[in-house]
Each structure stands twice: as structure tokens, then as C-alpha cells.
PDB file of N, CA and C in Angstrom:
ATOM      1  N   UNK A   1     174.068  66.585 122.066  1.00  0.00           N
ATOM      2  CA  UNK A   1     172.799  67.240 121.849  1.00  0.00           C
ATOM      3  C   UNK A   1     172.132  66.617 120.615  1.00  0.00           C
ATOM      4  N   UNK A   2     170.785  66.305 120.805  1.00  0.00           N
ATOM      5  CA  UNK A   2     170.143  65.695 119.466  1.00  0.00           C
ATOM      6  C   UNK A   2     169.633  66.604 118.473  1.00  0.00           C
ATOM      7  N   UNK A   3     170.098  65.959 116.921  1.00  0.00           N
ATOM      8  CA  UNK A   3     169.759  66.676 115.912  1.00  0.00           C
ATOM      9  C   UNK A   3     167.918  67.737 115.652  1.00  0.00           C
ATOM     10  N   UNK A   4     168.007  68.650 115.130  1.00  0.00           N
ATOM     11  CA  UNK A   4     166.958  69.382 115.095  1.00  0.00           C
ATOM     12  C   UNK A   4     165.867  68.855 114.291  1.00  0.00           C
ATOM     13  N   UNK A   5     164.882  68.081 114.018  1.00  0.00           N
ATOM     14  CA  UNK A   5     164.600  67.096 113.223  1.00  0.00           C
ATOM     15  C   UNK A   5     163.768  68.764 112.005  1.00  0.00           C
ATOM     16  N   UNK A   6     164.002  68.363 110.698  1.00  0.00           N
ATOM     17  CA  UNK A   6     164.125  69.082 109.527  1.00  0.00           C
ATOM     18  C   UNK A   6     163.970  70.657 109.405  1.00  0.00           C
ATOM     19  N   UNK A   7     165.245  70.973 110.240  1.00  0.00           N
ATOM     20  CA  UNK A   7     165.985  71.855 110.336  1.00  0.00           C
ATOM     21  C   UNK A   7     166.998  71.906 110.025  1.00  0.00           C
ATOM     22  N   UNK A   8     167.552  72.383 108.985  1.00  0.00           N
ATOM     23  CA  UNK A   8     169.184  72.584 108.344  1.00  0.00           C
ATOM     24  C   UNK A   8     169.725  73.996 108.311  1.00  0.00           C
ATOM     25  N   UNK A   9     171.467  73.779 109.229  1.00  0.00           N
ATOM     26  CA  UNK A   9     171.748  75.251 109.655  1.00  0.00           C
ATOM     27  C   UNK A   9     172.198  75.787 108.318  1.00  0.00           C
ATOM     28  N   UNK A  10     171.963  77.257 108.070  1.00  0.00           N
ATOM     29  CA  UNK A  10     172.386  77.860 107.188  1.00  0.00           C
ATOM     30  C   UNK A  10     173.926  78.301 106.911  1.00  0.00           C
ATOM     31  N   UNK A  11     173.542  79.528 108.380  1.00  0.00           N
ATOM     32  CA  UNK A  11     174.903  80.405 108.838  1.00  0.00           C
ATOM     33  C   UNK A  11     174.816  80.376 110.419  1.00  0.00           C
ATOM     34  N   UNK A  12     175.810  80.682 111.063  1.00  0.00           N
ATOM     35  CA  UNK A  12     175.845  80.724 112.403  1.00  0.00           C
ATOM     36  C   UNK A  12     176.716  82.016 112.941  1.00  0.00           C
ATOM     37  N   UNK A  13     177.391  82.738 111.852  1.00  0.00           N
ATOM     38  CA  UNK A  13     177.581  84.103 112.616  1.00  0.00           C
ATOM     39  C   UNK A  13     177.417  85.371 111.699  1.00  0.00           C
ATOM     40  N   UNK A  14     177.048  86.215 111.825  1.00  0.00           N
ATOM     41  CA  UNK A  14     176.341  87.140 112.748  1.00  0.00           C
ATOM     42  C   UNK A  14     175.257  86.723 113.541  1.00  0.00           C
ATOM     43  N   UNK A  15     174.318  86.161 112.570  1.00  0.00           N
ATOM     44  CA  UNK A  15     173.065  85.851 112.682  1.00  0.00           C
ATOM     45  C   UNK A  15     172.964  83.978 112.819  1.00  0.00           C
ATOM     46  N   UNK A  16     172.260  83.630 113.405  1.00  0.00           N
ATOM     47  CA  UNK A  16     172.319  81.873 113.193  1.00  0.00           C
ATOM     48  C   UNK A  16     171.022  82.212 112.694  1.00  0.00           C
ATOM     49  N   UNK A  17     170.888  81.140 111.553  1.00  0.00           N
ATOM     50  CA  UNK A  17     169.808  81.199 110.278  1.00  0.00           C
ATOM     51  C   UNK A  17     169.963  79.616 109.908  1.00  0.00           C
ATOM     52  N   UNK A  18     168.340  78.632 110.367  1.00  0.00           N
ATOM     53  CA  UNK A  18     167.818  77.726 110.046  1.00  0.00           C
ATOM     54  C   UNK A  18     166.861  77.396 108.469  1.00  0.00           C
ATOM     55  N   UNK A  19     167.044  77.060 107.836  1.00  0.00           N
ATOM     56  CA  UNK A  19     166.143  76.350 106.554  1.00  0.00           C
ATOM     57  C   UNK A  19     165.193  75.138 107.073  1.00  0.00           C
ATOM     58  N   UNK A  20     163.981  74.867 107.018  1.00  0.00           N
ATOM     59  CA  UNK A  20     163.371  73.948 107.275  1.00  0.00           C
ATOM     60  C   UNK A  20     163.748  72.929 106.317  1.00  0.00           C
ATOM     61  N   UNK A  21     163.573  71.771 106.214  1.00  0.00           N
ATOM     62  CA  UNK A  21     163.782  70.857 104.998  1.00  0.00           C
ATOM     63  C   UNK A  21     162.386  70.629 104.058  1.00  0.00           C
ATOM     64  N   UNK A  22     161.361  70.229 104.833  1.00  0.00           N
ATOM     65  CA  UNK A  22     160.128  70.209 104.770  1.00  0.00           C
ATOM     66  C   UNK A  22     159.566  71.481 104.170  1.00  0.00           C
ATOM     67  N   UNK A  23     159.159  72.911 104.808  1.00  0.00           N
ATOM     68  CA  UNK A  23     158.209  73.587 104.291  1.00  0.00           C
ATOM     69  C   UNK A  23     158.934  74.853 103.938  1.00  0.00           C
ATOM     70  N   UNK A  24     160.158  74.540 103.702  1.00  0.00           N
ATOM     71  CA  UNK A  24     161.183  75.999 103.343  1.00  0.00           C
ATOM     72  C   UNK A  24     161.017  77.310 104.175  1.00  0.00           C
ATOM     73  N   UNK A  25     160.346  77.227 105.356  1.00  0.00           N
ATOM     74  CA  UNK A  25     160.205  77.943 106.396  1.00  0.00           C
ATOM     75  C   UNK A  25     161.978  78.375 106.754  1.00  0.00           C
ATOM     76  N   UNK A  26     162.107  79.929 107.150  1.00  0.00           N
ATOM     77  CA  UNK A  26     162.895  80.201 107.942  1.00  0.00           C
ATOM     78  C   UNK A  26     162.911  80.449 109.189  1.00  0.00           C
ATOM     79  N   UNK A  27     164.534  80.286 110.273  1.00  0.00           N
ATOM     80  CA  UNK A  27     164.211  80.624 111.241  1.00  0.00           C
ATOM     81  C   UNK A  27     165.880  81.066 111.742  1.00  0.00           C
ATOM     82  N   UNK A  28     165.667  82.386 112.069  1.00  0.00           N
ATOM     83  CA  UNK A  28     166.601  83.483 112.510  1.00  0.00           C
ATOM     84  C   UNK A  28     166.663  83.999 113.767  1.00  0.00           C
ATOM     85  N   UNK A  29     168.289  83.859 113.870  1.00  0.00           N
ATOM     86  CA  UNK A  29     168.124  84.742 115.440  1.00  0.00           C
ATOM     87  C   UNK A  29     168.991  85.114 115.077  1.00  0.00           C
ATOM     88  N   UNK A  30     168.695  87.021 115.068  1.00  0.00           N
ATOM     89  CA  UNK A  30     170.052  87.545 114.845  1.00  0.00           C
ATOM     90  C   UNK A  30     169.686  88.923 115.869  1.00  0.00           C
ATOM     91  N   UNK A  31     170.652  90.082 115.928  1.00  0.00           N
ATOM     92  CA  UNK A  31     171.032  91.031 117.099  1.00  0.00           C
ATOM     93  C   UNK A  31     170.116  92.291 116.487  1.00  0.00           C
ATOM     94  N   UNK A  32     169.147  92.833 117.577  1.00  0.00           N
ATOM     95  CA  UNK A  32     168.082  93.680 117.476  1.00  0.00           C
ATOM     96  C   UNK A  32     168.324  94.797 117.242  1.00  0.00           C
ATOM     97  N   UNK A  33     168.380  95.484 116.870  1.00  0.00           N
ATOM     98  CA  UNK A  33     168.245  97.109 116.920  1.00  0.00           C
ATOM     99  C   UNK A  33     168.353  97.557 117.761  1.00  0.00           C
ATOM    100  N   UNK A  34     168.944  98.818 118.337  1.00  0.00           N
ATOM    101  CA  UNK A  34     168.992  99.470 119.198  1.00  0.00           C
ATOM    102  C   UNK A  34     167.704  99.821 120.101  1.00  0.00           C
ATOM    103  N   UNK A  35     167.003 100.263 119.737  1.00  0.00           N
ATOM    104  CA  UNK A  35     165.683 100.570 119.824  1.00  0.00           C
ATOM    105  C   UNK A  35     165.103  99.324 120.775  1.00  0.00           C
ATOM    106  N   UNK A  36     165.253  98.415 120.689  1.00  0.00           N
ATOM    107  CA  UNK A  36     164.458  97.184 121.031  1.00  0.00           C
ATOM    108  C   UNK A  36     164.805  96.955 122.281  1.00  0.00           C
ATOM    109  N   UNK A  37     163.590  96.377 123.089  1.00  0.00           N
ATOM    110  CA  UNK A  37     163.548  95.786 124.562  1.00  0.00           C
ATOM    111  C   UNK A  37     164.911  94.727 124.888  1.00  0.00           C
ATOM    112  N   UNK A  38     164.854  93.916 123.741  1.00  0.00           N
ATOM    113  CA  UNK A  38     165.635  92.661 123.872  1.00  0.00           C
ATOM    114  C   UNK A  38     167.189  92.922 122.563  1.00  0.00           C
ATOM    115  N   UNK A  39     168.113  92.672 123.209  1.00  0.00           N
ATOM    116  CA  UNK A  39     169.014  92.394 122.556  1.00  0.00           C
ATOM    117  C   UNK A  39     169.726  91.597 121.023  1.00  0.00           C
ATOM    118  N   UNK A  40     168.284  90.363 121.491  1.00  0.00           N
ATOM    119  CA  UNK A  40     168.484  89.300 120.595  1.00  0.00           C
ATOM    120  C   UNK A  40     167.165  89.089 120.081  1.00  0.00           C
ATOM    121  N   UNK A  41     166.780  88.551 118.558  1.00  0.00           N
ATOM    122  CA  UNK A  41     165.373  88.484 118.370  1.00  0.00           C
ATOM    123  C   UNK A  41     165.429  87.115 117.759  1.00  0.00           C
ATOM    124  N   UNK A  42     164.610  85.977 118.019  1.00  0.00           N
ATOM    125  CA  UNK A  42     164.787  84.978 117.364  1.00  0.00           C
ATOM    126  C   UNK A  42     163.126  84.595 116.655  1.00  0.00           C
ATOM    127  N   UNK A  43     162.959  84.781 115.275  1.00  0.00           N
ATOM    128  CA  UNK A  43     161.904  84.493 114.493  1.00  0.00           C
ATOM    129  C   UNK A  43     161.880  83.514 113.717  1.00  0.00           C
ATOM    130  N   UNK A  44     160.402  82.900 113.251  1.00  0.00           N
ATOM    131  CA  UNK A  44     159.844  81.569 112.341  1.00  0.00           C
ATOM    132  C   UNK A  44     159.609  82.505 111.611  1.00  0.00           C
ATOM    133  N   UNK A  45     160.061  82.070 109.863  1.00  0.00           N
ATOM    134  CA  UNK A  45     158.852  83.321 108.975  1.00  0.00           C
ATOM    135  C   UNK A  45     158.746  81.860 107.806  1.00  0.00           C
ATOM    136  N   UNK A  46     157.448  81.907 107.342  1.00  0.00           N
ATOM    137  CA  UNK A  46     156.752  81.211 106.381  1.00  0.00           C
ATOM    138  C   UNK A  46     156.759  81.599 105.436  1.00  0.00           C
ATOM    139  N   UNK A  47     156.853  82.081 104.156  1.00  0.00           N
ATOM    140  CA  UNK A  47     156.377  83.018 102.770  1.00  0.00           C
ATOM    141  C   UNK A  47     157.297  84.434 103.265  1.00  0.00           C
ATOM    142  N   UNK A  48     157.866  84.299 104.115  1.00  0.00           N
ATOM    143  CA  UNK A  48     158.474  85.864 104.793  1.00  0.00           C
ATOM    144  C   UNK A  48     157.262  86.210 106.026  1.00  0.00           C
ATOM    145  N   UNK A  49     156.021  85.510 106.249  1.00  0.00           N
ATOM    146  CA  UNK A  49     155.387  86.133 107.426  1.00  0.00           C
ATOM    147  C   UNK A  49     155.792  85.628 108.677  1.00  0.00           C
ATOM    148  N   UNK A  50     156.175  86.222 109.728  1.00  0.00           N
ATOM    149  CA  UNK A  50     156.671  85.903 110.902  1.00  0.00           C
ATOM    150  C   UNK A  50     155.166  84.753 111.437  1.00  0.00           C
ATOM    151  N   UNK A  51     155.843  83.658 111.766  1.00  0.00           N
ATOM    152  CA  UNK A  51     154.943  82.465 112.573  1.00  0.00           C
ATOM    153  C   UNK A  51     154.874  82.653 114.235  1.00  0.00           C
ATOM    154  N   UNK A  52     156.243  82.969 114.650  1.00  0.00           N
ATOM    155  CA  UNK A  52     156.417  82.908 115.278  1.00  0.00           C
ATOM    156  C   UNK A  52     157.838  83.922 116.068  1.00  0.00           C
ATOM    157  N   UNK A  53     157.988  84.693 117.173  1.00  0.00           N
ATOM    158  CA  UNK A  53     159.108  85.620 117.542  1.00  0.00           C
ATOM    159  C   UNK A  53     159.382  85.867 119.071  1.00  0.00           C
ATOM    160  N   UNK A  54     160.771  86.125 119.351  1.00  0.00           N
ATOM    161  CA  UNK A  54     160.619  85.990 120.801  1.00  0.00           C
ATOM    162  C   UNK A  54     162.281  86.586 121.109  1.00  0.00           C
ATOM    163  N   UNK A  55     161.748  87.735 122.006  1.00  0.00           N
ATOM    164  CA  UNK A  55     163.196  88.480 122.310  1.00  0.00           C
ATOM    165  C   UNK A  55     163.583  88.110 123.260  1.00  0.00           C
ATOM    166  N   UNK A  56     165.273  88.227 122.943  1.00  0.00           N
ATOM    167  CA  UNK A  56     166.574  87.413 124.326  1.00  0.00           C
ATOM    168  C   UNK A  56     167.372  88.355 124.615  1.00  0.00           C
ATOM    169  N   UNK A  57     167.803  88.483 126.063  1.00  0.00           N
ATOM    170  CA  UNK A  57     169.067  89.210 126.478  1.00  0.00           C
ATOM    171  C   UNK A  57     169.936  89.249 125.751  1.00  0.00           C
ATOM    172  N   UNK A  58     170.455  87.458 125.851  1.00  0.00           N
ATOM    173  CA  UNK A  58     171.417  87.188 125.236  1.00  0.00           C
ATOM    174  C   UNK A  58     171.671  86.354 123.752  1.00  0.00           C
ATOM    175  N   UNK A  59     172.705  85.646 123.619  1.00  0.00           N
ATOM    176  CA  UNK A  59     172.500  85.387 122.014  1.00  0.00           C
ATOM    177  C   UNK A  59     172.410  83.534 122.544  1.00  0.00           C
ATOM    178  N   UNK A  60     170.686  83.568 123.409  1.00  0.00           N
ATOM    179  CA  UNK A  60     170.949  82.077 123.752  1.00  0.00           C
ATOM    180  C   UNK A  60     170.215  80.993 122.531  1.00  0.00           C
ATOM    181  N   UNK A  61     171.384  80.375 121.795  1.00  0.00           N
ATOM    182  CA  UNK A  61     171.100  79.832 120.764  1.00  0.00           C
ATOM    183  C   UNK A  61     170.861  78.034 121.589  1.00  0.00           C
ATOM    184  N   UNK A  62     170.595  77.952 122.801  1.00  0.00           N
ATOM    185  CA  UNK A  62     169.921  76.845 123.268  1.00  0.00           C
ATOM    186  C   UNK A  62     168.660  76.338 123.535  1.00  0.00           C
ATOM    187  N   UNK A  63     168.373  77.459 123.738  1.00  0.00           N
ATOM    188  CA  UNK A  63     166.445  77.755 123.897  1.00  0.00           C
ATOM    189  C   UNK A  63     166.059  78.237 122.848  1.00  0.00           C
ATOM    190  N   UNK A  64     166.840  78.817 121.768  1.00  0.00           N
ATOM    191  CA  UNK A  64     165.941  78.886 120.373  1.00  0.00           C
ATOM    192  C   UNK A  64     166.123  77.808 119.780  1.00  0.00           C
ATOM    193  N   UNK A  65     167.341  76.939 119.900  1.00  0.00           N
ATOM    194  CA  UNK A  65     166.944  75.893 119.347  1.00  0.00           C
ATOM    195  C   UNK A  65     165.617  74.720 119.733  1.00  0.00           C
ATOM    196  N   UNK A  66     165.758  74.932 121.013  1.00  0.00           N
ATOM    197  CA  UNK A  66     164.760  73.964 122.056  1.00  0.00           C
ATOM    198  C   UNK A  66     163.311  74.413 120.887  1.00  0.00           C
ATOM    199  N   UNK A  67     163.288  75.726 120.905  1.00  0.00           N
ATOM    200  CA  UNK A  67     161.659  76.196 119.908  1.00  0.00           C
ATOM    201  C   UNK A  67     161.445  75.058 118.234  1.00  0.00           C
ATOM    202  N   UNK A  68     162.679  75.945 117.928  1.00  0.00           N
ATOM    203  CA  UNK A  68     162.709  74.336 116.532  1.00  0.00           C
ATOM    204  C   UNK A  68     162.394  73.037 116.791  1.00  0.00           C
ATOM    205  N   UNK A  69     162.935  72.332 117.639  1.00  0.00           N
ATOM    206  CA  UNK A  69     162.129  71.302 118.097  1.00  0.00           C
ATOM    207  C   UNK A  69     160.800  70.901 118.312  1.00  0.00           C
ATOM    208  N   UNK A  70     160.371  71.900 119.157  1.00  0.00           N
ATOM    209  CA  UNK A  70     158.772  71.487 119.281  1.00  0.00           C
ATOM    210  C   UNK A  70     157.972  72.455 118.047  1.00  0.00           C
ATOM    211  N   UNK A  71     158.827  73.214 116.917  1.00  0.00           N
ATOM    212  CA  UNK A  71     158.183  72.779 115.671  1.00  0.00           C
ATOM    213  C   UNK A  71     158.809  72.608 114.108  1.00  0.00           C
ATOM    214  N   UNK A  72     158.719  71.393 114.338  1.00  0.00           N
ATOM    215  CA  UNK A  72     159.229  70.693 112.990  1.00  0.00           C
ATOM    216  C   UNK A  72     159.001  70.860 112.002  1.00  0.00           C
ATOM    217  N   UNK A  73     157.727  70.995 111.801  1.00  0.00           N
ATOM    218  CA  UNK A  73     157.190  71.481 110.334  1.00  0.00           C
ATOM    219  C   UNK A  73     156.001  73.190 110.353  1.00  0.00           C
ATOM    220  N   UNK A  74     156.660  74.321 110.449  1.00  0.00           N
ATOM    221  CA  UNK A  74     155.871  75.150 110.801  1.00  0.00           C
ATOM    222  C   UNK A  74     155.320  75.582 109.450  1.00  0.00           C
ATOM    223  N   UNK A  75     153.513  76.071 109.281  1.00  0.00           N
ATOM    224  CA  UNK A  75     152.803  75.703 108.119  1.00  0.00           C
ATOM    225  C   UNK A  75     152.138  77.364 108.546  1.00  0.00           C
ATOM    226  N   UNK A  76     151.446  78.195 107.581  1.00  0.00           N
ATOM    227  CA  UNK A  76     150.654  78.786 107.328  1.00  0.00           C
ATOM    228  C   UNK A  76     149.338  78.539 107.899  1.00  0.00           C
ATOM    229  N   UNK A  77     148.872  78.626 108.136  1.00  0.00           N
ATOM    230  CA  UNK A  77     147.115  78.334 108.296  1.00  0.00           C
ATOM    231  C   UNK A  77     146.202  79.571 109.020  1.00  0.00           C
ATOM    232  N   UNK A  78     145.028  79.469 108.261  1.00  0.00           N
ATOM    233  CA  UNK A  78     144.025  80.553 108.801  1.00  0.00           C
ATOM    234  C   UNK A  78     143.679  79.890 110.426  1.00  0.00           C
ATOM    235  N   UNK A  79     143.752  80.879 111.379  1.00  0.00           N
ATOM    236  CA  UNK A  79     142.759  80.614 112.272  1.00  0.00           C
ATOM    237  C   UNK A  79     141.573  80.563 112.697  1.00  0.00           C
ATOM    238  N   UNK A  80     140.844  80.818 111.872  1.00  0.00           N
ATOM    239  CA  UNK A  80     139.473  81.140 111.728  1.00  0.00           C
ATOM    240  C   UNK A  80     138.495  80.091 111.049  1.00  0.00           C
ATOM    241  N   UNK A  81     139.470  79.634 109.752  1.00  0.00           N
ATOM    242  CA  UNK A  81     138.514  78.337 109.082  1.00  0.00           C
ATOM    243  C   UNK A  81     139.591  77.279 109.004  1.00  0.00           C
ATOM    244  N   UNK A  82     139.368  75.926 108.028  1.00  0.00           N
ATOM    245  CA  UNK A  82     140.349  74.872 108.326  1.00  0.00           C
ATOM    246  C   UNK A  82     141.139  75.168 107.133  1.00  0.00           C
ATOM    247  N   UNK A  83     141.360  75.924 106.692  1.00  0.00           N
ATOM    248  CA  UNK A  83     141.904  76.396 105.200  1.00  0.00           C
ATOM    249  C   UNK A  83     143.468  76.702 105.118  1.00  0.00           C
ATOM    250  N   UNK A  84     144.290  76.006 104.105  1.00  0.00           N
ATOM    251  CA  UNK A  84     145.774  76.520 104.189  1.00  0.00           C
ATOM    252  C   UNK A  84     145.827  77.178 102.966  1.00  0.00           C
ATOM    253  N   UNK A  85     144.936  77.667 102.430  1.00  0.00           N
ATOM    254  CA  UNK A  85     145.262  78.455 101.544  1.00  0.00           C
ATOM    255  C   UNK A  85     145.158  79.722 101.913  1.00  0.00           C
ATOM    256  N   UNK A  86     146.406  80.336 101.830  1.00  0.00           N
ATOM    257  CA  UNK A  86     146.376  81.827 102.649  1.00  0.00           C
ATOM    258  C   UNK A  86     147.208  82.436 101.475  1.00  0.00           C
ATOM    259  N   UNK A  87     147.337  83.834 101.857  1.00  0.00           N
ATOM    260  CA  UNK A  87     147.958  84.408 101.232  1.00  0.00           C
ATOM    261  C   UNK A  87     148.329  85.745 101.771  1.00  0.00           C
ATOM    262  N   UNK A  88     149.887  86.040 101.416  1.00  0.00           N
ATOM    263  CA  UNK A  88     151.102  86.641 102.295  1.00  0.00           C
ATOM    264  C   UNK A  88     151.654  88.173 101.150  1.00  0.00           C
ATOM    265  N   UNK A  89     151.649  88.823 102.070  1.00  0.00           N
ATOM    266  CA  UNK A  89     151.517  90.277 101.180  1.00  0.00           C
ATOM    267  C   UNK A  89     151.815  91.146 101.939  1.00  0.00           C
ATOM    268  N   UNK A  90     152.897  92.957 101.639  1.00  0.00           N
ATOM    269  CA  UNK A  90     152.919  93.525 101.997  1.00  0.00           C
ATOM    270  C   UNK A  90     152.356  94.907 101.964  1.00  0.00           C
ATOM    271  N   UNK A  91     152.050  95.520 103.382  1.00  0.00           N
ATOM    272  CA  UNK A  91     151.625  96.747 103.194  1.00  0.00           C
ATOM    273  C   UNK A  91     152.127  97.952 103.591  1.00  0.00           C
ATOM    274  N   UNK A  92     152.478  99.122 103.807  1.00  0.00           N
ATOM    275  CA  UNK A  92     153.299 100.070 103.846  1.00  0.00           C
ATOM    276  C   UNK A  92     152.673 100.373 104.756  1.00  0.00           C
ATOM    277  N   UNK A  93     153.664 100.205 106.053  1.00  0.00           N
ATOM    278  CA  UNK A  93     153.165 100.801 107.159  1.00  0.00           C
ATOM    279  C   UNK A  93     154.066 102.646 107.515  1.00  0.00           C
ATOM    280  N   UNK A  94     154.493 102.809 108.338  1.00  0.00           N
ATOM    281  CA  UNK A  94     155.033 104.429 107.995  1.00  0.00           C
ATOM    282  C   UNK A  94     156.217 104.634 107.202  1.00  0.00           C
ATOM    283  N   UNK A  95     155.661 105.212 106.542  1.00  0.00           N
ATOM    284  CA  UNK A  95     156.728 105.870 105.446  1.00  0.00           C
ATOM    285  C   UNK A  95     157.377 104.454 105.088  1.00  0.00           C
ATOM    286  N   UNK A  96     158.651 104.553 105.022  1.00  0.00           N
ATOM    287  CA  UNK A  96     159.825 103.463 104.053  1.00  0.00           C
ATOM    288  C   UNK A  96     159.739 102.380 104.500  1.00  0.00           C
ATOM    289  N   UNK A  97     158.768 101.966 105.748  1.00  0.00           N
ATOM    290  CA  UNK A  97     158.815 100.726 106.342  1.00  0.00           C
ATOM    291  C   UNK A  97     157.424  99.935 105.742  1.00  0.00           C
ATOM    292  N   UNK A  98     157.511  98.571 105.626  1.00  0.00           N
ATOM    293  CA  UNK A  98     156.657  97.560 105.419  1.00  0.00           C
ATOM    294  C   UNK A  98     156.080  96.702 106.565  1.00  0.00           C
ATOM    295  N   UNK A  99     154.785  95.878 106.415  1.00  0.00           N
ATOM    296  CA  UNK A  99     154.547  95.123 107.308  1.00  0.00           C
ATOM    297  C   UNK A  99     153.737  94.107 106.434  1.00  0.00           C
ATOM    298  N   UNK A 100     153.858  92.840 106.966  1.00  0.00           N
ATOM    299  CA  UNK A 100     153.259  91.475 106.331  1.00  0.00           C
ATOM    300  C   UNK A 100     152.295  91.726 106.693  1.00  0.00           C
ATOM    301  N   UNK A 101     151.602  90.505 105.757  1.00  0.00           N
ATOM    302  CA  UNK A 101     149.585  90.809 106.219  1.00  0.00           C
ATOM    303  C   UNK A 101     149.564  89.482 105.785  1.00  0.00           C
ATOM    304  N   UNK A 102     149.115  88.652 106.140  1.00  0.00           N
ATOM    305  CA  UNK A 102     148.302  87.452 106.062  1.00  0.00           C
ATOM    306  C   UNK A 102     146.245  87.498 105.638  1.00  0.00           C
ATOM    307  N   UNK A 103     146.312  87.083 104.700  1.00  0.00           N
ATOM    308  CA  UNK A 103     144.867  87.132 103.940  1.00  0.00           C
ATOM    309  C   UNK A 103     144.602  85.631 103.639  1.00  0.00           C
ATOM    310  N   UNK A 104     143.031  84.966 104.577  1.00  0.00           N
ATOM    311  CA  UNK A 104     142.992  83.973 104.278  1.00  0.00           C
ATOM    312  C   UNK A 104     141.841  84.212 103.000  1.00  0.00           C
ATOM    313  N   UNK A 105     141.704  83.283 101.756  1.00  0.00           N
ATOM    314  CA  UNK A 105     140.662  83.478 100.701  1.00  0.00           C
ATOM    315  C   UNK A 105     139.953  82.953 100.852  1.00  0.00           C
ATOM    316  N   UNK A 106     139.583  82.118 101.885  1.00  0.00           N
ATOM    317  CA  UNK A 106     138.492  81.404 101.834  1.00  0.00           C
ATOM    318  C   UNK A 106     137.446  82.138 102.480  1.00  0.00           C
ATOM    319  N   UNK A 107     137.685  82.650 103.892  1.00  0.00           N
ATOM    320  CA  UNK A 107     137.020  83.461 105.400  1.00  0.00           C
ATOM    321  C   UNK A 107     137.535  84.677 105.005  1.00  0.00           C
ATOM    322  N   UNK A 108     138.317  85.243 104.210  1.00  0.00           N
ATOM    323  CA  UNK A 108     138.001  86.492 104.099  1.00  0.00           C
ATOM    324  C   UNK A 108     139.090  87.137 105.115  1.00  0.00           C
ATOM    325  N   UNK A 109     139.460  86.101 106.315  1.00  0.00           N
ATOM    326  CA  UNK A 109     140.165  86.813 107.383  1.00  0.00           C
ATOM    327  C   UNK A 109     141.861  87.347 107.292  1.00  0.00           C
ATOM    328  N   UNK A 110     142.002  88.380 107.967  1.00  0.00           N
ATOM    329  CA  UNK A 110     143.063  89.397 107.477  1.00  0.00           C
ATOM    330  C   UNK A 110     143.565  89.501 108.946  1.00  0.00           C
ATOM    331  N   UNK A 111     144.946  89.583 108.972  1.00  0.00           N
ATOM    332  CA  UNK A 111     145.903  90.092 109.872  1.00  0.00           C
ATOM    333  C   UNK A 111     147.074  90.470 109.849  1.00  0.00           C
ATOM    334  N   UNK A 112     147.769  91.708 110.423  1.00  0.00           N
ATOM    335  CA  UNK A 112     148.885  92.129 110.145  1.00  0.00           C
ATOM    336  C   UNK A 112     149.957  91.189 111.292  1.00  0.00           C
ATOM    337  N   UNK A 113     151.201  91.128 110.555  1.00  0.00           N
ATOM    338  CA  UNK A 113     152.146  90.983 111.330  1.00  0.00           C
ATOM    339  C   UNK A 113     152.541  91.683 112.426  1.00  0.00           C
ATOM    340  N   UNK A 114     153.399  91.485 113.867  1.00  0.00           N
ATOM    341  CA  UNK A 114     153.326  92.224 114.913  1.00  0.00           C
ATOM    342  C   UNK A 114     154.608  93.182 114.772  1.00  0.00           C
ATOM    343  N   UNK A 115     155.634  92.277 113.900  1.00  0.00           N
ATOM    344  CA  UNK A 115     157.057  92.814 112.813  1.00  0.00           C
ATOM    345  C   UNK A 115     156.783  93.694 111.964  1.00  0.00           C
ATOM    346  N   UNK A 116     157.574  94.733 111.633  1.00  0.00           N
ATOM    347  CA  UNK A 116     157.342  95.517 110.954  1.00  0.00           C
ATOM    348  C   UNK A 116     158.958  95.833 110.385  1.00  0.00           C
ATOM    349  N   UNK A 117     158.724  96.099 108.762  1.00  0.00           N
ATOM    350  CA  UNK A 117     160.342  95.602 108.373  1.00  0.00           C
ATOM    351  C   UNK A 117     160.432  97.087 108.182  1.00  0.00           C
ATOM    352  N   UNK A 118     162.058  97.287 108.137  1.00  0.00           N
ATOM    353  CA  UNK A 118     162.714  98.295 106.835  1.00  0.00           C
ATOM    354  C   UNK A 118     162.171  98.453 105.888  1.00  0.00           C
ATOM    355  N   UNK A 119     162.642  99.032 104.853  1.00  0.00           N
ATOM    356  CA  UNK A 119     162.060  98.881 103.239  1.00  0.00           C
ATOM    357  C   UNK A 119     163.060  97.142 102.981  1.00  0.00           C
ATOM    358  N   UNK A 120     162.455  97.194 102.044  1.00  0.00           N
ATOM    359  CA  UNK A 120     163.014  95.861 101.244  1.00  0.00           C
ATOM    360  C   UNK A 120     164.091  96.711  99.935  1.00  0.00           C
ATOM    361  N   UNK A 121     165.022  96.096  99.974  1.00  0.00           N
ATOM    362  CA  UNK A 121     165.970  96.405  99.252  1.00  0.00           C
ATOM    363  C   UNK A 121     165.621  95.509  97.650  1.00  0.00           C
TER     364      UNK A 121
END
């Protein structure tokens, strides 16, 4: 199988946990909550904001890797203007739980994450 190009593995059990080399991006697949549709959750987070997420039956660490591949260097950016200056922040969504927000400064444009964490310890 060919190497993940600047992707370096962290840990591989409980959770398999990627380091980008390039943009210090993480990328995690670890076992969902009870609660959840999918068993397995495998996420991109940038600054801690999820880029990217996608729930699995199982713990298929072949097709999440296949995702690392087609992105090598995953970056921040507003969708709205050509601007990478963004900025990553949390807001208290119910009670003890948090949720990321992405604020671009240039456009003004704002969006919450679709993740919504625990408290932060």
C-alpha cells in the first residue's frame, strides 16, 4: 500500500490519529458514542475546526485512509471571499457542550461547525 503523502501516524489504537506534516491539521477516526447513527466517526480538524467528517459501520481504516490521500494539505479558507485569514473560536452550544465557529475577517462570514463537542477539559 502507498505511503499517505504528509500524513504522519500518531496512534493506532483506540483511536487511529493522523498529524499532517505540512499544516498541523488533524485527522481521527475513533468509536462514536452511543447515541450516533454510525459506529465509527472519522474527522479532518484544522485549528480544532472540523474540515471535514464522515460516519462508518465499521472501524474501516482503508477508506479513511483513501480520504487522506485525496487531501494532502487540508487548509482553512473562507468560502465566500479568496481570504485565508479566518478565525476559529468557540461557542456554547447547550449547556456544558461547545461548538466551533469559523469567522472569516475579511467578509465578515460566520459558520458553525456541524460537531458539537463535550466541554473541554
Amino acid at each position: 500500500m502507498p505511503r499517505i503523502t504528509n500524513w504522519r501516524r500518531e496512534s493506532r489504537t483506540p483511536t487511529l490519529a493522523y498529524r499532517n506534516t505540512e499544516t498541523a491539521a488533524r485527522a481521527v477516526l475513533h468509536r462514536a458514542p452511543d447515541s450516533y447513527r454510525y459506529k465509527w466517526r472519522g474527522a479532518i480538524l484544522v485549528d480544532g475546526y472540523p474540515v471535514w467528517s464522515r460516519g462508518y459501520e465499521t472501524k474501516d481504516t482503508k477508506s479513511f485512509r483513501d480520504e487522506l490521500r485525496e487531501r494532502p494539505a487540508p487548509e482553512l479558507s473562507c468560502p465566500e471571499c479568496p481570504n485565508s485569514d479566518v478565525a476559529i473560536g468557540g461557542k456554547t452550544a447547550d449547556g456544558a457542550k461547545i461548538q466551533r465557529w469559523f469567522e472569516c475577517r475579511n467578509c465578515g462570514y460566520e459558520a458553525p461547525s456541524r460537531i458539537v463537542y463535550g466541554a473541554e477539559r
